[in-house]
N, C-alpha and C. Protein backbone atom coordinates (compact mmCIF):
# COMPACT_ATOMS: atom_id res chain seq x y z
N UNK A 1 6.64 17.84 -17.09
CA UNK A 1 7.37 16.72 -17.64
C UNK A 1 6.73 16.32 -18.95
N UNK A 2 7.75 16.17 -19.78
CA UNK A 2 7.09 15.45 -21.19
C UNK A 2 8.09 14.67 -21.85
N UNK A 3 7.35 14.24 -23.12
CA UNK A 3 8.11 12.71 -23.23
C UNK A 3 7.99 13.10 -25.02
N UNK A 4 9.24 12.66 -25.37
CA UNK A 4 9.37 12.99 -26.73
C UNK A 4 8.60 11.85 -27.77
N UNK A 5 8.32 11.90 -28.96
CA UNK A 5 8.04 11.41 -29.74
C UNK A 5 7.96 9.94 -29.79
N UNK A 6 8.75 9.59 -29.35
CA UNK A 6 9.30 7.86 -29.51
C UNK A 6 9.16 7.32 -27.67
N UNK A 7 8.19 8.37 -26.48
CA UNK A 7 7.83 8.33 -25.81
C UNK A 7 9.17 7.73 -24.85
N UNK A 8 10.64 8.83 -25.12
CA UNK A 8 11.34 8.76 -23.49
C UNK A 8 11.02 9.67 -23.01
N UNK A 9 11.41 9.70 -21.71
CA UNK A 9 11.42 11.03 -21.11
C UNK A 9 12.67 12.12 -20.87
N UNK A 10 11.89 12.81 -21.47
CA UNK A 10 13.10 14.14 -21.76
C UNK A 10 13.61 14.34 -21.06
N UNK A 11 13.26 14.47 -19.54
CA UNK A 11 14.40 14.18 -18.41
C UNK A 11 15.49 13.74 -18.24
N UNK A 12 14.98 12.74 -18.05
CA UNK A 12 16.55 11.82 -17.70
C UNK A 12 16.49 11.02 -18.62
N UNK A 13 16.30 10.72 -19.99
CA UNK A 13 16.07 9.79 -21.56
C UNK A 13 16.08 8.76 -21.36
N UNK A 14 15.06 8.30 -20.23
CA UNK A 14 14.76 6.70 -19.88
C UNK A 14 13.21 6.98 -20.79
N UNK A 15 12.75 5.37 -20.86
CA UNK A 15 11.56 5.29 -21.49
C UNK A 15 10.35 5.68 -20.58
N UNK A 16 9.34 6.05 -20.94
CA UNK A 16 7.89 6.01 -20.40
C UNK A 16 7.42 4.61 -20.84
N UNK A 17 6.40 4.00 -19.89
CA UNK A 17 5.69 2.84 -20.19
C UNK A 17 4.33 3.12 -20.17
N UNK A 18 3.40 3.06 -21.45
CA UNK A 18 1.82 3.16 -21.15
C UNK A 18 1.42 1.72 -20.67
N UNK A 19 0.07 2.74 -19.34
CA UNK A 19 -0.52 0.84 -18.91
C UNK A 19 -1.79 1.47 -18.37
N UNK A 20 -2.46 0.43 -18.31
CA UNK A 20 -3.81 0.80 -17.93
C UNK A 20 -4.39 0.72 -16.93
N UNK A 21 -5.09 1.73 -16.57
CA UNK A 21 -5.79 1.73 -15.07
C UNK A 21 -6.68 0.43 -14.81
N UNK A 22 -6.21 -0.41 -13.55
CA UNK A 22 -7.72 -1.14 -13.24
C UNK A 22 -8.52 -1.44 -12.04
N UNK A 23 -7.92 -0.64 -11.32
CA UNK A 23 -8.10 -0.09 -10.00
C UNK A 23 -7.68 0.86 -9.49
N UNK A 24 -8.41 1.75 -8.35
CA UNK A 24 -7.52 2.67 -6.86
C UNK A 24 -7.42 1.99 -5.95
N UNK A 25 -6.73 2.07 -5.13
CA UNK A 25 -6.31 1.20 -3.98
C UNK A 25 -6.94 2.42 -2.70
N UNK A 26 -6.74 2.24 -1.37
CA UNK A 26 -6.99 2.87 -0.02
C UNK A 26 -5.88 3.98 -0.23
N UNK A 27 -4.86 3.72 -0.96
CA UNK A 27 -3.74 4.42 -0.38
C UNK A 27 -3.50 5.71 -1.25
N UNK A 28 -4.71 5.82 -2.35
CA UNK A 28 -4.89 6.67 -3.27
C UNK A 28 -4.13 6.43 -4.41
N UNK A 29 -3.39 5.60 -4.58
CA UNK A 29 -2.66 4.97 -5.80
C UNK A 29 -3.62 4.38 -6.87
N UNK A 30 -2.83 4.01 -8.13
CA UNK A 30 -3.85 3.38 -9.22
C UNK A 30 -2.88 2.10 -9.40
N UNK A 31 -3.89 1.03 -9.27
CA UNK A 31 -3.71 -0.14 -9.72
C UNK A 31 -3.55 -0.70 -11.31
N UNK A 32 -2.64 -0.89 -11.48
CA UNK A 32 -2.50 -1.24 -13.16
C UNK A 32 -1.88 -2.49 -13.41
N UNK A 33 -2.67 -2.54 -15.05
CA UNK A 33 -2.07 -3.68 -15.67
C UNK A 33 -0.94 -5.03 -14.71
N UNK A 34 -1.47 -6.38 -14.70
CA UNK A 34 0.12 -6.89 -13.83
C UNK A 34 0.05 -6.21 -12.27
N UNK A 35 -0.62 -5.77 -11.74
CA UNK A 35 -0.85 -5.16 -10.40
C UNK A 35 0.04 -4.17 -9.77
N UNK A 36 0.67 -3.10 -10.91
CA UNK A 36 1.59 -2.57 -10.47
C UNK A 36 1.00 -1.00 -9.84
N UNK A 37 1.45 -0.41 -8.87
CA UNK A 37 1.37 0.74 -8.31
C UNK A 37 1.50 2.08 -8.77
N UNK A 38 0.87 2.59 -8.94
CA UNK A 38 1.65 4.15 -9.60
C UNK A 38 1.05 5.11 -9.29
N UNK A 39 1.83 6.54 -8.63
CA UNK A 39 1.38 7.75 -7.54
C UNK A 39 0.71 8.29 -8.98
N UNK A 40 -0.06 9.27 -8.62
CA UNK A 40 -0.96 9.76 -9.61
C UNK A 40 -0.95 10.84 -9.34
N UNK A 41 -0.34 11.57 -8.72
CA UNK A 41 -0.02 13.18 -8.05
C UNK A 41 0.13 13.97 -9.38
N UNK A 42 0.98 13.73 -10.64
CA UNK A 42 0.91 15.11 -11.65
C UNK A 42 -0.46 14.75 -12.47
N UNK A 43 -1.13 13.56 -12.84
CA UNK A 43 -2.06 13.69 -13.41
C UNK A 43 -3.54 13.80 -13.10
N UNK A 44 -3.27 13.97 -11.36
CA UNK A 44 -4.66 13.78 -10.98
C UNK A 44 -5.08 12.64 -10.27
N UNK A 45 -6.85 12.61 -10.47
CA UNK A 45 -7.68 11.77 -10.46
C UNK A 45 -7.98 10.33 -11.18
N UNK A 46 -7.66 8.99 -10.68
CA UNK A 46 -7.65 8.34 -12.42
C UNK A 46 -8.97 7.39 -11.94
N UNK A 47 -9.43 6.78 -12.77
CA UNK A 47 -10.59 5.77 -12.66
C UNK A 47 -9.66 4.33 -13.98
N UNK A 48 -10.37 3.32 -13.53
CA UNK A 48 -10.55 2.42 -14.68
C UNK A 48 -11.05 2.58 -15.56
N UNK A 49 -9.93 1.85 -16.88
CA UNK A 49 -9.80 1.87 -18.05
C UNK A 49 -9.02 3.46 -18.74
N UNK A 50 -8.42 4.48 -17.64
CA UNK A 50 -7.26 5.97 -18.29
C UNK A 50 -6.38 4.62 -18.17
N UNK A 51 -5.57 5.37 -19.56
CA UNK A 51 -4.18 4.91 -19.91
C UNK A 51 -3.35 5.86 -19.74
N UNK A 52 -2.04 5.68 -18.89
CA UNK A 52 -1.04 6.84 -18.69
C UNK A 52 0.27 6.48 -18.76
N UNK A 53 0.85 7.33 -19.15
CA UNK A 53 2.55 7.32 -19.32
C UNK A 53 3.11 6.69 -17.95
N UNK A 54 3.75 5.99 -17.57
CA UNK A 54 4.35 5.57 -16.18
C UNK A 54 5.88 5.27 -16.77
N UNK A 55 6.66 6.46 -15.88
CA UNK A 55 8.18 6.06 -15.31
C UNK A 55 8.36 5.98 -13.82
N UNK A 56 9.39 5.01 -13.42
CA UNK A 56 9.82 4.65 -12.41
C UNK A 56 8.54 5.00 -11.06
N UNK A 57 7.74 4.44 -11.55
CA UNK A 57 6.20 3.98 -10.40
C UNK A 57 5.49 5.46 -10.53
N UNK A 58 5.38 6.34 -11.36
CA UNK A 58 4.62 7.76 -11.52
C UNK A 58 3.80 7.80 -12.87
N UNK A 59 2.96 8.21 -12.70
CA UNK A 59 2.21 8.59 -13.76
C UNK A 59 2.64 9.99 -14.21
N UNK A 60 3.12 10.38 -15.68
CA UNK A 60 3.87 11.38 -15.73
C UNK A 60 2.96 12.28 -16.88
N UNK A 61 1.86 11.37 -17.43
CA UNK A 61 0.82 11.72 -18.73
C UNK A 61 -0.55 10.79 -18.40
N UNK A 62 -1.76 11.24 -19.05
CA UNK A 62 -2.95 11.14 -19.74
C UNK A 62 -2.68 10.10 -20.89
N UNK A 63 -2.56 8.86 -21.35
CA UNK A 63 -2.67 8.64 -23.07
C UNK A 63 -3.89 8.56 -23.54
N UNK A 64 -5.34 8.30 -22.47
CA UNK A 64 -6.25 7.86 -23.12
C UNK A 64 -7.03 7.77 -22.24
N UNK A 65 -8.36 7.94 -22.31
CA UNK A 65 -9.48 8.18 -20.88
C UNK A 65 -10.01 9.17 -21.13
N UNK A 66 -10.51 9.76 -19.93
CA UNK A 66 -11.30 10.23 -19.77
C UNK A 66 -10.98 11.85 -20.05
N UNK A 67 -10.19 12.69 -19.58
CA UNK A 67 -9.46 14.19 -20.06
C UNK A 67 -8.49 13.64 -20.93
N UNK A 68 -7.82 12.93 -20.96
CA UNK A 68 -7.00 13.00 -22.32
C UNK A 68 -7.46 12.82 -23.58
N UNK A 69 -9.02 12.52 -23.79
CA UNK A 69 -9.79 12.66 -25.16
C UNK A 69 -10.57 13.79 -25.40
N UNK A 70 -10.52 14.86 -24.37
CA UNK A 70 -11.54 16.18 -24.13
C UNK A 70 -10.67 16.82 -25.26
């Protein structure tokens, strides 16, 4: 999955939203920004303070952290 320039998603040409990690929860989810939920299954592993692309409750990108600056 990827997200064009002006960051929709090429998919289905809804937007991506970047937000920031500030927790994992028990349930293996990442806690973000506003306390919202998001599965982390295509990008992995996340810790506090990765920033990632999120559509409809998924993390779909890396923007900033820890492998997305390698």
């Amino acid at each position: 999955m990827s997200c064009d320039a002006d960051g929709h998603c090429v998919t289905c040409s809804d937007e991506g939203v970047p937000m920031r990690v500030v927790a994992t929860n028990a349930e293996g989810l990442a806690v973000c920004a506003g306390g919202v939920e998001v599965m982390t299954d295509l990008v992995g592993d996340v810790e506090p303070g990765d920033e990632l692309l999120v559509h409809a409750g998924v993390a779909l990108a890396r923007l900033g952290g820890r492998e997305a600056d390698g």
